[in-house]
N, C-alpha and C. Protein backbone atom coordinates (compact mmCIF):
# COMPACT_ATOMS: atom_id res chain seq x y z
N UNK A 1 -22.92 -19.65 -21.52
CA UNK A 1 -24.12 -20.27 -21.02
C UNK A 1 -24.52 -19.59 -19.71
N UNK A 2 -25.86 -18.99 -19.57
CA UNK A 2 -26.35 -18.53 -18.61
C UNK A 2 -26.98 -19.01 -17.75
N UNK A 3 -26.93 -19.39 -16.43
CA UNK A 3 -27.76 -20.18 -15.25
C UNK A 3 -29.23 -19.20 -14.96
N UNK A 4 -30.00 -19.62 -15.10
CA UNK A 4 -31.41 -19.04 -14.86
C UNK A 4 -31.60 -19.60 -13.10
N UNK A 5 -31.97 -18.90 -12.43
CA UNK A 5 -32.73 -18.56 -11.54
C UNK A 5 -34.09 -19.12 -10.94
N UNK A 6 -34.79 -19.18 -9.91
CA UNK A 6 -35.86 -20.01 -9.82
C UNK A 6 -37.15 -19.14 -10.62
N UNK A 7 -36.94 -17.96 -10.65
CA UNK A 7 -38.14 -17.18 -11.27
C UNK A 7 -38.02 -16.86 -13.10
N UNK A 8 -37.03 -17.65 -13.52
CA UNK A 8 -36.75 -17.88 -14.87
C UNK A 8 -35.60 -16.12 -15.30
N UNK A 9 -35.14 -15.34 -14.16
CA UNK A 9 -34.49 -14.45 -14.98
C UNK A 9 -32.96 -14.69 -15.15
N UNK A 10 -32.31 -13.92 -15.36
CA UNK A 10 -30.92 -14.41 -15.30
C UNK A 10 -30.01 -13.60 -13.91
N UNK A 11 -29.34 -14.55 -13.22
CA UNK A 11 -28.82 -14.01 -11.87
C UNK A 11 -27.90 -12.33 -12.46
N UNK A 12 -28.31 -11.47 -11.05
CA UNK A 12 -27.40 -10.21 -11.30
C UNK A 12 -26.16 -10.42 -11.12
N UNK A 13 -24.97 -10.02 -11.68
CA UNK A 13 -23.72 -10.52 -11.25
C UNK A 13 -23.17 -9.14 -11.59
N UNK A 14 -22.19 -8.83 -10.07
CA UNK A 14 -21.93 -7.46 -10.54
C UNK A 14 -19.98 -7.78 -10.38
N UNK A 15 -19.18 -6.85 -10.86
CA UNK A 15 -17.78 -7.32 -10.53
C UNK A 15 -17.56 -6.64 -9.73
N UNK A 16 -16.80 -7.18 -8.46
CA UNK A 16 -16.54 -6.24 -7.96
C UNK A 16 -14.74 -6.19 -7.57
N UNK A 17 -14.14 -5.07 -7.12
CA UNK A 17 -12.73 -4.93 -7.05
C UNK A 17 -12.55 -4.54 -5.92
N UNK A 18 -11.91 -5.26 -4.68
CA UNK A 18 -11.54 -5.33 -3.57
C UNK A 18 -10.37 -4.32 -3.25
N UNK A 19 -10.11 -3.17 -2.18
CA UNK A 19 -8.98 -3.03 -2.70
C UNK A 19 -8.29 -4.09 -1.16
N UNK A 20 -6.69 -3.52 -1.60
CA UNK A 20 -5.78 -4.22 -0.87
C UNK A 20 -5.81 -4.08 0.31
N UNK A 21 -5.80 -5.28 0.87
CA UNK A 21 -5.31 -5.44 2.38
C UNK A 21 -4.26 -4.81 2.70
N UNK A 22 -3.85 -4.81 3.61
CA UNK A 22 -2.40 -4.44 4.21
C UNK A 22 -1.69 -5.53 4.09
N UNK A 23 -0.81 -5.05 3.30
CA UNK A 23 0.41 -5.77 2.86
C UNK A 23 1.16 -6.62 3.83
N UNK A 24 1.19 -8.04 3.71
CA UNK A 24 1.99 -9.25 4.60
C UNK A 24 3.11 -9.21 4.65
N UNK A 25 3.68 -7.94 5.19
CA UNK A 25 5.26 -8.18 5.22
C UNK A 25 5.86 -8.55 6.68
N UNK A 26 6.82 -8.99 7.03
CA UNK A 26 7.31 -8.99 7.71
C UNK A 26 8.08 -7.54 8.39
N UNK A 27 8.49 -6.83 7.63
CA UNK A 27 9.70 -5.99 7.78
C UNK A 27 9.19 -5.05 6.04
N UNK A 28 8.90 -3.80 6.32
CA UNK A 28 8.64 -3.13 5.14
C UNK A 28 10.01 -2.78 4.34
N UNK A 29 9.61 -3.08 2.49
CA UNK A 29 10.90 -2.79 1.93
C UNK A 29 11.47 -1.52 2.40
N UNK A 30 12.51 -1.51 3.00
CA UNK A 30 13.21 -0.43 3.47
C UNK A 30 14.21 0.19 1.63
N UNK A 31 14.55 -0.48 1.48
CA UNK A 31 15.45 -0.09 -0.62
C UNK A 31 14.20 0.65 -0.79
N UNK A 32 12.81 -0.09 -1.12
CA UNK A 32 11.88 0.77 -1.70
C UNK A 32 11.94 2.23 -1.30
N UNK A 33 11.72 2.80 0.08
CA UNK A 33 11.82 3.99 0.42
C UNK A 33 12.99 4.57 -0.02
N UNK A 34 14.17 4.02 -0.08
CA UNK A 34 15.17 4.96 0.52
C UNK A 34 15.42 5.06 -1.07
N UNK A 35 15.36 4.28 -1.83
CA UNK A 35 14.95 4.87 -3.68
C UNK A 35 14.58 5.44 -3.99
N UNK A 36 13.22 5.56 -3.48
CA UNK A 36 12.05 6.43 -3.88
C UNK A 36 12.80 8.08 -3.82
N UNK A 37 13.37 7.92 -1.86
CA UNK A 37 13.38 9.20 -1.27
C UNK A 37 14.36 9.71 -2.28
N UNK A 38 15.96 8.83 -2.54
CA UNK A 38 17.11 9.42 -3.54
C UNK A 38 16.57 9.92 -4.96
N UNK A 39 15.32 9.36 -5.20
CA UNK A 39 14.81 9.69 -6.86
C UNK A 39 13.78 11.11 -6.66
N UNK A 40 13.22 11.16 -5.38
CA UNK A 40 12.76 12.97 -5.07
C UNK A 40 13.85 13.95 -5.03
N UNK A 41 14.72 13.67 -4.19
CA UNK A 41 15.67 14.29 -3.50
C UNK A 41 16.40 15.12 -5.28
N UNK A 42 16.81 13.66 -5.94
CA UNK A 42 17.69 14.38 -7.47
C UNK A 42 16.54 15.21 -8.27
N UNK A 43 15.45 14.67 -8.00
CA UNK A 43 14.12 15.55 -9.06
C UNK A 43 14.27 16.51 -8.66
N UNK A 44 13.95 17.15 -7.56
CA UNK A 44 13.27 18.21 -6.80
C UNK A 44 14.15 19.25 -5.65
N UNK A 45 15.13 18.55 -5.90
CA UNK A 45 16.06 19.27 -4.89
C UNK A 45 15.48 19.61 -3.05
N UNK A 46 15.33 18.25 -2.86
CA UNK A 46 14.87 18.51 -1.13
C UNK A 46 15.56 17.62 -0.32
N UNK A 47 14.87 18.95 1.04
CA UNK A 47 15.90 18.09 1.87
C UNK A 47 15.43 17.11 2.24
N UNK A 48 16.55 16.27 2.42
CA UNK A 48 17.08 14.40 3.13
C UNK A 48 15.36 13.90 3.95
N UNK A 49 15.35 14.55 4.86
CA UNK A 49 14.04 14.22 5.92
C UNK A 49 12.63 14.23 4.68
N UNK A 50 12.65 15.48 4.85
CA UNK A 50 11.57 15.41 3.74
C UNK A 50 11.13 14.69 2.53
N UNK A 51 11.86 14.36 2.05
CA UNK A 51 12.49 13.37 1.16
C UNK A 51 11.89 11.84 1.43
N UNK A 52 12.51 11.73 2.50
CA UNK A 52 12.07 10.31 3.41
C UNK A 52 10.82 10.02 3.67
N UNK A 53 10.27 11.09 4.12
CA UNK A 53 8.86 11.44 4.99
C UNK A 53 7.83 11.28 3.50
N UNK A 54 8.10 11.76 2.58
CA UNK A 54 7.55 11.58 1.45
C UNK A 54 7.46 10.23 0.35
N UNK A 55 8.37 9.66 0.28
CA UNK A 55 8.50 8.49 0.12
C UNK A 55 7.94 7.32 1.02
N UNK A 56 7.64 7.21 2.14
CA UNK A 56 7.44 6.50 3.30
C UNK A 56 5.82 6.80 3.04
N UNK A 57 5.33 8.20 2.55
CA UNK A 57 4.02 8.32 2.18
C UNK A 57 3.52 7.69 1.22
N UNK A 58 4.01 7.81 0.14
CA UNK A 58 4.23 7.31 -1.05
C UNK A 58 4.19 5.26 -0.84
N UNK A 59 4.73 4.42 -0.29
CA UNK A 59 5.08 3.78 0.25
C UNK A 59 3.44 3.19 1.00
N UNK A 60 2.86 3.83 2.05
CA UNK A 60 2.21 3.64 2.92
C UNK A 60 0.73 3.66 1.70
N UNK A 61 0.74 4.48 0.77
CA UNK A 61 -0.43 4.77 -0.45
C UNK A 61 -0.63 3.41 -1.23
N UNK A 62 0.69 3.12 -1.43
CA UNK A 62 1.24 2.13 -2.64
C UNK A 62 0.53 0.75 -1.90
N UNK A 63 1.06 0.26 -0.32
CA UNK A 63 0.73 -0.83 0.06
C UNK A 63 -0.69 -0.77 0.38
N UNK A 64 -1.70 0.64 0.79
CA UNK A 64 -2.40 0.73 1.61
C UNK A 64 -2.40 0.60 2.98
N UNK A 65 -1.07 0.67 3.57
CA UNK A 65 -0.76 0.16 4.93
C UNK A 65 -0.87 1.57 5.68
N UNK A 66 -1.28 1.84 6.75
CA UNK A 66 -1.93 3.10 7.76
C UNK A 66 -0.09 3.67 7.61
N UNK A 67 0.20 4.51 7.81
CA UNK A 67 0.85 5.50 7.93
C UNK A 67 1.85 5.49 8.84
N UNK A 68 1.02 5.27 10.48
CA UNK A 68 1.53 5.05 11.56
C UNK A 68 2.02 3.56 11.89
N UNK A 69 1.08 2.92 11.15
CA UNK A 69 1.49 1.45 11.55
C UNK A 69 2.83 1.16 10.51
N UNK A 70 3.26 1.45 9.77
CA UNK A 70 4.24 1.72 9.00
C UNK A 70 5.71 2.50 9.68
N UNK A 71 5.26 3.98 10.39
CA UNK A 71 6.04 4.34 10.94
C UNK A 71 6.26 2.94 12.31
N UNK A 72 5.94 2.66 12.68
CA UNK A 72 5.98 1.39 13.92
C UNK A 72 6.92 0.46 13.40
N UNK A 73 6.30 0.00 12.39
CA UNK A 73 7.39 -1.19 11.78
C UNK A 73 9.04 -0.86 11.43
N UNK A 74 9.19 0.57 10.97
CA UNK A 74 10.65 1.28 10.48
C UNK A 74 11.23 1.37 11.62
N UNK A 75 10.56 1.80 12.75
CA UNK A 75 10.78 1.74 14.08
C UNK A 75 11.37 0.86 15.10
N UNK A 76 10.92 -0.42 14.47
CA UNK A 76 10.69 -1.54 15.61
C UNK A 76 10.35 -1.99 16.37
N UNK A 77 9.02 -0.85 16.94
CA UNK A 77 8.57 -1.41 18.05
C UNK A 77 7.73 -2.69 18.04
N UNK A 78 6.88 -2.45 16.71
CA UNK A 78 5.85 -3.63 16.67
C UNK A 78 6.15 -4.74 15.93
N UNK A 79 5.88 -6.04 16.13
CA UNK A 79 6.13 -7.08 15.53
C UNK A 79 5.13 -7.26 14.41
N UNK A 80 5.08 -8.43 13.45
CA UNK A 80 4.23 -8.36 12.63
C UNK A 80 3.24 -9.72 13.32
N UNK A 81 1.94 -9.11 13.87
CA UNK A 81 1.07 -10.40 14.04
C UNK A 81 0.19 -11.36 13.32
């Protein structure tokens, strides 16, 4: 059933898809990375850092969470507000 409008047409309705906020974590899955990094590391044969640094990218894509504000949280400096 369609709702008509005051000028008799039928309302435009478009869908739309939000993307994600930044993820409500407290404390980012730290397992997630360090999985990720051990499942590059056996694929691809790289080194440990790199590895990490890539996963943590991977990671930062996945939640949509900035990069740096991510590096902050692994860190500790920043709390979650």
């Amino acid at each position: 059933m369609h709702h008509l409008v005051k000028d008799g047409c039928l309302p435009l309705v478009i869908g739309l898809v939000l993307p994600m906020t930044e993820a409500d974590y407290h404390r980012p899955p730290l397992g997630w990375i360090k999985r990720r990094a051990r499942r590059l590391i056996r694929a691809y044969s790289i080194d440990r850092r790199y590895a990490i640094a890539c996963a943590a990218d991977d990671y930062s894509d996945f939640t949509h969470m900035h990069r740096e504000r991510l590096s902050q949280l692994l860190k500790g400096e920043l709390q979650h507000a």
